[in-house]
Protein backbone atom coordinates (compact mmCIF):
# COMPACT_ATOMS: atom_id res chain seq x y z
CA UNK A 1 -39.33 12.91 4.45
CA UNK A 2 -36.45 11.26 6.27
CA UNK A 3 -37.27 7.07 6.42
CA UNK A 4 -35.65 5.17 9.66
CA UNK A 5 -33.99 1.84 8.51
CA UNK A 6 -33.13 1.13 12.14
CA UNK A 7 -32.59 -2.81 10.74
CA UNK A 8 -28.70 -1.75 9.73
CA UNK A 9 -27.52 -2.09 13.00
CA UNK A 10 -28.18 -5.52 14.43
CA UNK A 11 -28.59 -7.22 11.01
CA UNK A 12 -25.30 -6.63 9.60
CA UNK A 13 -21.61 -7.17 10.83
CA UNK A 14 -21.19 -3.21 10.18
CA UNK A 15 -23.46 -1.92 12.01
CA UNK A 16 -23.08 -3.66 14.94
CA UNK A 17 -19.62 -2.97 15.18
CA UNK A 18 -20.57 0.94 14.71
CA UNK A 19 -22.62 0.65 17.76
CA UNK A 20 -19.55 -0.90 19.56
CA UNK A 21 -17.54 1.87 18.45
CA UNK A 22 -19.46 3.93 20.06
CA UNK A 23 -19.90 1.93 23.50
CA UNK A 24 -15.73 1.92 23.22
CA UNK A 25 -15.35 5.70 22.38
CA UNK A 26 -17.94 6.73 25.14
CA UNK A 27 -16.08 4.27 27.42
CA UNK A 28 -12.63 6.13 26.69
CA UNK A 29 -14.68 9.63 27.13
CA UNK A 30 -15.54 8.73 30.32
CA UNK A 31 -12.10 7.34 31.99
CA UNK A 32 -9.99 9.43 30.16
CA UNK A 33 -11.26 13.08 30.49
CA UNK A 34 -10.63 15.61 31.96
CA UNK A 35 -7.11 16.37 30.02
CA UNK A 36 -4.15 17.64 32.32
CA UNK A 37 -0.95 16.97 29.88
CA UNK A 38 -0.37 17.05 26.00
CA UNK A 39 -0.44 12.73 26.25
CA UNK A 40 -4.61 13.44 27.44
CA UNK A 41 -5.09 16.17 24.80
CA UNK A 42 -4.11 13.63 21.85
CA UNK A 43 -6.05 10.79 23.21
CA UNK A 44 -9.50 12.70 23.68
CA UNK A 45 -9.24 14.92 20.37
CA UNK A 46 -8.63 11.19 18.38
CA UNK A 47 -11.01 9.77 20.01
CA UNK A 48 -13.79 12.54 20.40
CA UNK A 49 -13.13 13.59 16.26
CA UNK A 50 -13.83 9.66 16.25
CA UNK A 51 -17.19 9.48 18.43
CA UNK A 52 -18.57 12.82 16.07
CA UNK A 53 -17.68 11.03 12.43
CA UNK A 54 -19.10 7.45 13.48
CA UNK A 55 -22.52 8.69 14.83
CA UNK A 56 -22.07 10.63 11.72
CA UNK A 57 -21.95 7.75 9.39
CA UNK A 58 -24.73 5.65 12.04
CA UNK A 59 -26.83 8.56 11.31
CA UNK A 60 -25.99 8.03 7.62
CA UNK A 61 -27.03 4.25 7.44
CA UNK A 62 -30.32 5.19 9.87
CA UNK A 63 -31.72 7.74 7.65
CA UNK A 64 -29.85 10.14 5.89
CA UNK A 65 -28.79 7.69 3.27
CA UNK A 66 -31.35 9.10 0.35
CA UNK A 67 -31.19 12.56 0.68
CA UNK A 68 -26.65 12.66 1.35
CA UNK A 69 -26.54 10.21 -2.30
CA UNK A 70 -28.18 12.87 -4.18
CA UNK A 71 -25.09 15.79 -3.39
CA UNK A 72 -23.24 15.39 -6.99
CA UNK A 73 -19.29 15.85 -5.56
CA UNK A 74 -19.56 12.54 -3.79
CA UNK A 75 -19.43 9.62 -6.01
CA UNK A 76 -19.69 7.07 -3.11
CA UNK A 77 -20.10 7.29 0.66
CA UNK A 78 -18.74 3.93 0.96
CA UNK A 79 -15.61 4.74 -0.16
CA UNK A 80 -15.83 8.18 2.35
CA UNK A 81 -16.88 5.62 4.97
CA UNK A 82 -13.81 3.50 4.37
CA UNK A 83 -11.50 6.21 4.41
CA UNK A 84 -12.36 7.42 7.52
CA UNK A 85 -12.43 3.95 8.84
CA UNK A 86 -9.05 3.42 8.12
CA UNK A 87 -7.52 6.94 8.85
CA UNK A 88 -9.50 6.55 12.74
CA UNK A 89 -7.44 2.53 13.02
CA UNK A 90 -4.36 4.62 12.78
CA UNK A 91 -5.05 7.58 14.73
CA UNK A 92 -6.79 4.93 17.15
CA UNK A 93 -3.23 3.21 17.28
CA UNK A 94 -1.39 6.51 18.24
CA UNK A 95 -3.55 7.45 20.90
CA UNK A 96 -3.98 4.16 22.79
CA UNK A 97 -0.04 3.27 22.38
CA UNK A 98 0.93 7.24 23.81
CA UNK A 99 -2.13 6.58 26.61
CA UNK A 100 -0.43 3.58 27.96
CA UNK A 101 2.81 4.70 27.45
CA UNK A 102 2.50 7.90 29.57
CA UNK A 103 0.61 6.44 32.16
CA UNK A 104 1.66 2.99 32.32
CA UNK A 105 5.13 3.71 33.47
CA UNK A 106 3.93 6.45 36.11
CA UNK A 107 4.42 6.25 40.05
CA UNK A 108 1.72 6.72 42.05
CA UNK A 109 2.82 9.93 44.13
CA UNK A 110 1.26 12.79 45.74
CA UNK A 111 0.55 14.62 42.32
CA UNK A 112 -0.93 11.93 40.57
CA UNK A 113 -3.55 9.44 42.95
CA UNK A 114 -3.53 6.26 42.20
CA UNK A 115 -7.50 6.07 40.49
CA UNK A 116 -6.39 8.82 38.36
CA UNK A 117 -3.87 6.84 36.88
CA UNK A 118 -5.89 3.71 36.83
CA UNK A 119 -8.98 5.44 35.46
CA UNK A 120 -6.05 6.90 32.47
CA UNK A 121 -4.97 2.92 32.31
CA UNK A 122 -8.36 2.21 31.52
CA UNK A 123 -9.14 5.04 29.06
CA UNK A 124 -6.35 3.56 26.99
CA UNK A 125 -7.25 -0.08 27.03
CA UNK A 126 -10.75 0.52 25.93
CA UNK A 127 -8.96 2.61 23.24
CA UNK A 128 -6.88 -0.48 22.37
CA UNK A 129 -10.13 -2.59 22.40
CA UNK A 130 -12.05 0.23 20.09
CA UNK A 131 -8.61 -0.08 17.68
CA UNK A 132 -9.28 -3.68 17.55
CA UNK A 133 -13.26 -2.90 16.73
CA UNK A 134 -12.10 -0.17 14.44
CA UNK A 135 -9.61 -2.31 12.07
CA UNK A 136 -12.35 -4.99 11.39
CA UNK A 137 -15.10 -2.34 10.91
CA UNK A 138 -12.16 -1.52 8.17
CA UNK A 139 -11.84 -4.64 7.04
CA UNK A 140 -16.02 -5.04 6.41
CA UNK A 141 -16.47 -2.04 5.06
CA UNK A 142 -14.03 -2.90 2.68
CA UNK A 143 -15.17 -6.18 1.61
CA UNK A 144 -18.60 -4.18 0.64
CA UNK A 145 -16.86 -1.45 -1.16
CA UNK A 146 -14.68 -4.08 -3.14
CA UNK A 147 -16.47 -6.59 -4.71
CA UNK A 148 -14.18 -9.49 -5.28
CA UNK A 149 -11.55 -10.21 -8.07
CA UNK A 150 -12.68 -12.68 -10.81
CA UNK A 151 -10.16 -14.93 -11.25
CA UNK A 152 -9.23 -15.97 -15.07
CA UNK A 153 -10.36 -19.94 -15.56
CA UNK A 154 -7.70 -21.58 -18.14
CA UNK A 155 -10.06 -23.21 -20.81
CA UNK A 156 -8.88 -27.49 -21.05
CA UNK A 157 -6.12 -28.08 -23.14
């Protein structure tokens, strides 16, 4: 019997930066598809491999939490959690800076309207926005998976 801890999400700095993850990578979805050039096929695949593995782990924190800590190979889905985290800042970082690159610099012709490119430009700064979300979802789900370093007090003299 799966148990719905739907309180995650707007309680905690995590989880409401998973659901703006998601508003971001549904945001880039919908600007930047369909893909034409090789630029377009990097940015979707980051950020649609992205979308899949946070509603992944926002399914984990909702309710699969109990039964996914009982499979014996992981020792911590925190530390999975992190990884992926980190890993998607980086790939996030690739896909926005090639996005604006390509597109940024492009004419407006006759093979390329002008809302095209503008939707593209748009793709890529929500990207930029969602590598912004993603580095301090990092940077939380850090701070919970490290607990903090005791410091050594030096006894009186």
């Amino acid at each position: 019997m799966l148990e719905l801890r739907y309180e995650y999400f707007p309680s905690t700095w995590p989880g409401r930066i998973k659901l703006a993850e998601l508003i971001f990578a549904l945001l880039c979805l919908m600007c930047g598809a369909p893909a034409y050039n090789d630029t377009q096929h990097w940015f979707l695949l980051v950020v649609t491999v992205a979308l899949l593995g946070t509603i992944f782990f926002c399914l984990y924190h909702l309710c699969l939490s109990e039964p996914l800590n009982k499979i014996p190979f992981v020792q911590s889905w925190l530390t999975v959690e992190f990884w992926f985290t980190a890993i998607t800042t980086f790939f996030y970082f690739t896909a926005f800076v090639a996005q604006l690159a390509e597109f940024g610099s492009m004419d407006i012709s006759d093979e390329a309207p002008g809302y095209w490119v503008d939707a593209q430009l748009a793709a890529g700064t929500f990207a930029l926005f969602n590598f912004l979300v993603y580095a301090a979802g990092s940077y939380f789900i850090y701070a919970d998976w490290k607990p903090p370093v005791a410091t050594a007090t030096v006894p009186p003299v």
